[in-house]
Protein backbone atom coordinates (compact mmCIF):
# COMPACT_ATOMS: atom_id res chain seq x y z
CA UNK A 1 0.00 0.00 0.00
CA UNK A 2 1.36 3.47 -1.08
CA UNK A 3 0.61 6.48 1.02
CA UNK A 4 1.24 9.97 0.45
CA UNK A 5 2.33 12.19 3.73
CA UNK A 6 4.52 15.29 3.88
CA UNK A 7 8.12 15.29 3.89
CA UNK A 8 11.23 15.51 3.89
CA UNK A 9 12.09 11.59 6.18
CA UNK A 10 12.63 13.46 9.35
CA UNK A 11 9.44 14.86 9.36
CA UNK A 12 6.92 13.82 11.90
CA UNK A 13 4.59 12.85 9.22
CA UNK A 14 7.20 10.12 7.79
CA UNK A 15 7.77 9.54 11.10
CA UNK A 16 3.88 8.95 12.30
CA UNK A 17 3.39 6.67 8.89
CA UNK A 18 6.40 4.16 9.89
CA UNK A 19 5.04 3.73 14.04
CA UNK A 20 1.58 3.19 12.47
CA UNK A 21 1.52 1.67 9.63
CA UNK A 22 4.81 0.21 8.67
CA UNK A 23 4.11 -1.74 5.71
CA UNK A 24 3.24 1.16 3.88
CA UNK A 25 5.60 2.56 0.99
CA UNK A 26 6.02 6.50 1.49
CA UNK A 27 5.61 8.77 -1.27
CA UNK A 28 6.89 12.34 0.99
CA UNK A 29 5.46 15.42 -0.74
CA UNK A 30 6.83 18.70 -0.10
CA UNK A 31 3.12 20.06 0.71
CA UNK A 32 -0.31 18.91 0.94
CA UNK A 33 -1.87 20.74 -2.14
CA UNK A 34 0.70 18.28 -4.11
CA UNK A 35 -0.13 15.28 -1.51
CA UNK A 36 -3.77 15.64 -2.34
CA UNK A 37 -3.67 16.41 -6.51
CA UNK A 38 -1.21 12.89 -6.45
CA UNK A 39 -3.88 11.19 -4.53
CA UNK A 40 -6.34 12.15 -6.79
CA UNK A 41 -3.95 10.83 -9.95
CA UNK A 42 -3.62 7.57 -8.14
CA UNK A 43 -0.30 8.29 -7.71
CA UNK A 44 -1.23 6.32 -3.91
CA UNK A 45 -4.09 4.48 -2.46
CA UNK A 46 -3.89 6.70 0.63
CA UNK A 47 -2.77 9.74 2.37
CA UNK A 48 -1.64 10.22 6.05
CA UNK A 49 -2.25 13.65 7.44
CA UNK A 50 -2.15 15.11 11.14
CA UNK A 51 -5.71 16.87 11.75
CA UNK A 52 -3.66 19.66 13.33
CA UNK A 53 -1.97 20.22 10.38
CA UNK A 54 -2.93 24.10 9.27
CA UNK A 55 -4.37 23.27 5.74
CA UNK A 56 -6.55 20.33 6.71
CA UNK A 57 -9.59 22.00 6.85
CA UNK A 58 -9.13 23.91 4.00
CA UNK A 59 -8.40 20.68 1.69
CA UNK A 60 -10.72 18.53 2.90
CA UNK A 61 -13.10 20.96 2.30
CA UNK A 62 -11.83 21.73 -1.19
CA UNK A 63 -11.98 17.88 -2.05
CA UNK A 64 -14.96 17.02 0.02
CA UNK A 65 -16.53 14.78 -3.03
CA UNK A 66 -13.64 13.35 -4.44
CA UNK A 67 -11.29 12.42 -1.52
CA UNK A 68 -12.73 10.79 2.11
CA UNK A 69 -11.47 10.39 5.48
CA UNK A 70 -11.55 6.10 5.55
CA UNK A 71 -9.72 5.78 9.37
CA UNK A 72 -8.61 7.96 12.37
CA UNK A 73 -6.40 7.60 14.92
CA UNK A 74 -4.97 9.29 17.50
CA UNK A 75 -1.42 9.26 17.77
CA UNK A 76 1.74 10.60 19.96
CA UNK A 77 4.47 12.18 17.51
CA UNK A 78 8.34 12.61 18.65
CA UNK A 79 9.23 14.50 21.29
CA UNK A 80 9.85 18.50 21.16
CA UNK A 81 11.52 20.76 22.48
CA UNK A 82 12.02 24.61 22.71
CA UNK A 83 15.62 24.82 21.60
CA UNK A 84 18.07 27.66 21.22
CA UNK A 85 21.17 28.10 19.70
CA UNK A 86 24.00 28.76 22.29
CA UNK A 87 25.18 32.41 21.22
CA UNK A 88 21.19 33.25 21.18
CA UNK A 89 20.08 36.95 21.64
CA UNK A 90 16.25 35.55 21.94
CA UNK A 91 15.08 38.34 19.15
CA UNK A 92 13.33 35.49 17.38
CA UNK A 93 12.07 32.25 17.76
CA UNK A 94 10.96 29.92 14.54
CA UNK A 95 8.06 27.45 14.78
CA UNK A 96 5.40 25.75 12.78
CA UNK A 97 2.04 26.63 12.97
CA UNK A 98 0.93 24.19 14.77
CA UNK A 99 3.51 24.08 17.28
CA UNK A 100 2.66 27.92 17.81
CA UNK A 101 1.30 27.94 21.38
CA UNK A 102 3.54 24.64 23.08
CA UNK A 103 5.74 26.72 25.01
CA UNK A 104 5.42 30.34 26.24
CA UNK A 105 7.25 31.96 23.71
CA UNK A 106 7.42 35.74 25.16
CA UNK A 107 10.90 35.84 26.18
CA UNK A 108 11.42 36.60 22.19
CA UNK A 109 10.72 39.57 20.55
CA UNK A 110 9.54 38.62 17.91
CA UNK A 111 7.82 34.89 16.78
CA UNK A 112 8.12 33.94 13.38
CA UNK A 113 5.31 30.68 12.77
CA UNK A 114 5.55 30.42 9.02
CA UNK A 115 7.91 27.28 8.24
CA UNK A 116 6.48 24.17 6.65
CA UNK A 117 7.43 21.87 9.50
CA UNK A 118 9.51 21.10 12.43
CA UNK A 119 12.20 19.15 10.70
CA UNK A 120 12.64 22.34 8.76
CA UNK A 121 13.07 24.10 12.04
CA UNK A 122 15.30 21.68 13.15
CA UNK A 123 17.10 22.09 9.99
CA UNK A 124 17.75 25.66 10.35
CA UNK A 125 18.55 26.02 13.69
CA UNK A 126 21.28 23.44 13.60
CA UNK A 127 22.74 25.56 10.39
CA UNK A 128 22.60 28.67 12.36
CA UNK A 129 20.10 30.49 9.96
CA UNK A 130 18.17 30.83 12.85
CA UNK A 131 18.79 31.43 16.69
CA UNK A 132 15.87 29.41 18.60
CA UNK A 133 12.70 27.10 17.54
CA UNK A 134 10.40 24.71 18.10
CA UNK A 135 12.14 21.10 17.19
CA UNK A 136 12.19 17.70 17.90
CA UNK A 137 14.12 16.58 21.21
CA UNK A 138 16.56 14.09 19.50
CA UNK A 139 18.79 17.08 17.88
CA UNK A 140 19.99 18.22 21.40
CA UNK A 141 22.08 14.59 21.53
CA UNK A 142 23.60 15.31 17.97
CA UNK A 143 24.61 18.84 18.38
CA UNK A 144 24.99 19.86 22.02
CA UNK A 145 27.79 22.02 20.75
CA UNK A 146 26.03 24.47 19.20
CA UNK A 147 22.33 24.02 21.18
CA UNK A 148 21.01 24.25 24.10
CA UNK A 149 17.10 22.92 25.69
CA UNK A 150 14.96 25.89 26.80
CA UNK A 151 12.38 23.56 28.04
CA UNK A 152 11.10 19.78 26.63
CA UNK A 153 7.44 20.21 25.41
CA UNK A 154 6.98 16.04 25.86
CA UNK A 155 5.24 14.26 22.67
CA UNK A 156 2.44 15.94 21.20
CA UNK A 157 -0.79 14.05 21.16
CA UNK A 158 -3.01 14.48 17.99
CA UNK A 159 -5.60 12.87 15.37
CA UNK A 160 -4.55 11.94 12.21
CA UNK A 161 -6.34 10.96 9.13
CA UNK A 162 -5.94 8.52 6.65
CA UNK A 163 -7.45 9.73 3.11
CA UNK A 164 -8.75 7.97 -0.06
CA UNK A 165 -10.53 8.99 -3.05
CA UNK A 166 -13.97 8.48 -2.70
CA UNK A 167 -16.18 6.66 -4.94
CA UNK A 168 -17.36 9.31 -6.94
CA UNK A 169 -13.45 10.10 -7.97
């Protein structure tokens, strides 16, 4: 079974589909508008999606006669944590939308929730193009030279939502 969910591997989507359903081949997509336009060219049987994810609504109403919810479950994704670099001013912090509101984020001037994802985050903040973010716990271990923890935010609880064309695709 082929399901589409949003990349890159490190992301918690990639990382939700392989816990949950690990015989499943992953096609990653670098957004949902192109998860959701493959699904409907049968590029997959499925797509995996986190119901927190900030254009759910919005596609599943767009597609509401040609793609269906078929199976939800709730789910516990990796562990976060606020994260800073260790020569951080705290002028910024970086997050995902959905991460937005984990941590009390008013020690920073200024909060910029506009990237794609948290491995993106991650990404960034280990390169030094950013100071401080939302990312996920494991990065601490790999690059305690150049980060430090502000506070672990634990594992994230949410629903996710497996997707299939409906009949009348």
């Amino acid at each position: 079974m082929r399901v589409i969910t949003l990349g890159p591997s490190q992301s918690n989507h990639a990382w939700v589909l392989q816990q949950h359903k690990p015989q499943a081949e992953p096609l990653l997509v670098s957004d949902f508008d192109q998860g959701f336009a493959a699904l409907l060219a049968q590029q997959a049987e499925h797509l995996l999606i986190c119901t927190a994810h900030p254009d759910y609504a919005r596609l599943v109403g767009q597609y509401q006669r040609l793609l269906t919810p078929i199976e939800a479950f709730v789910a516990a994704s990796q562990p976060l944590s606020l994260c800073e670099r260790q020569d951080c001013t705290r002028r910024q912090v970086d997050v995902m939308p959905a991460t937005r509101f984990y941590a009390d984020l008013s020690a920073y001037a200024q909060v910029n929730d506009q990237w794609p994802g948290v491995a993106q985050v991650g990404e960034a903040l280990v390169q030094g193009q950013i100071e401080a973010g939302i990312v996920f716990s494991h990065l601490l271990s790999r690059h305690a030279e150049v980060l430090r923890e502000v506070r672990p935010l634990g594992a994230p609880v949410d629903v996710w939502a497996l997707i299939a064309r409906s009949e009348q695709s």
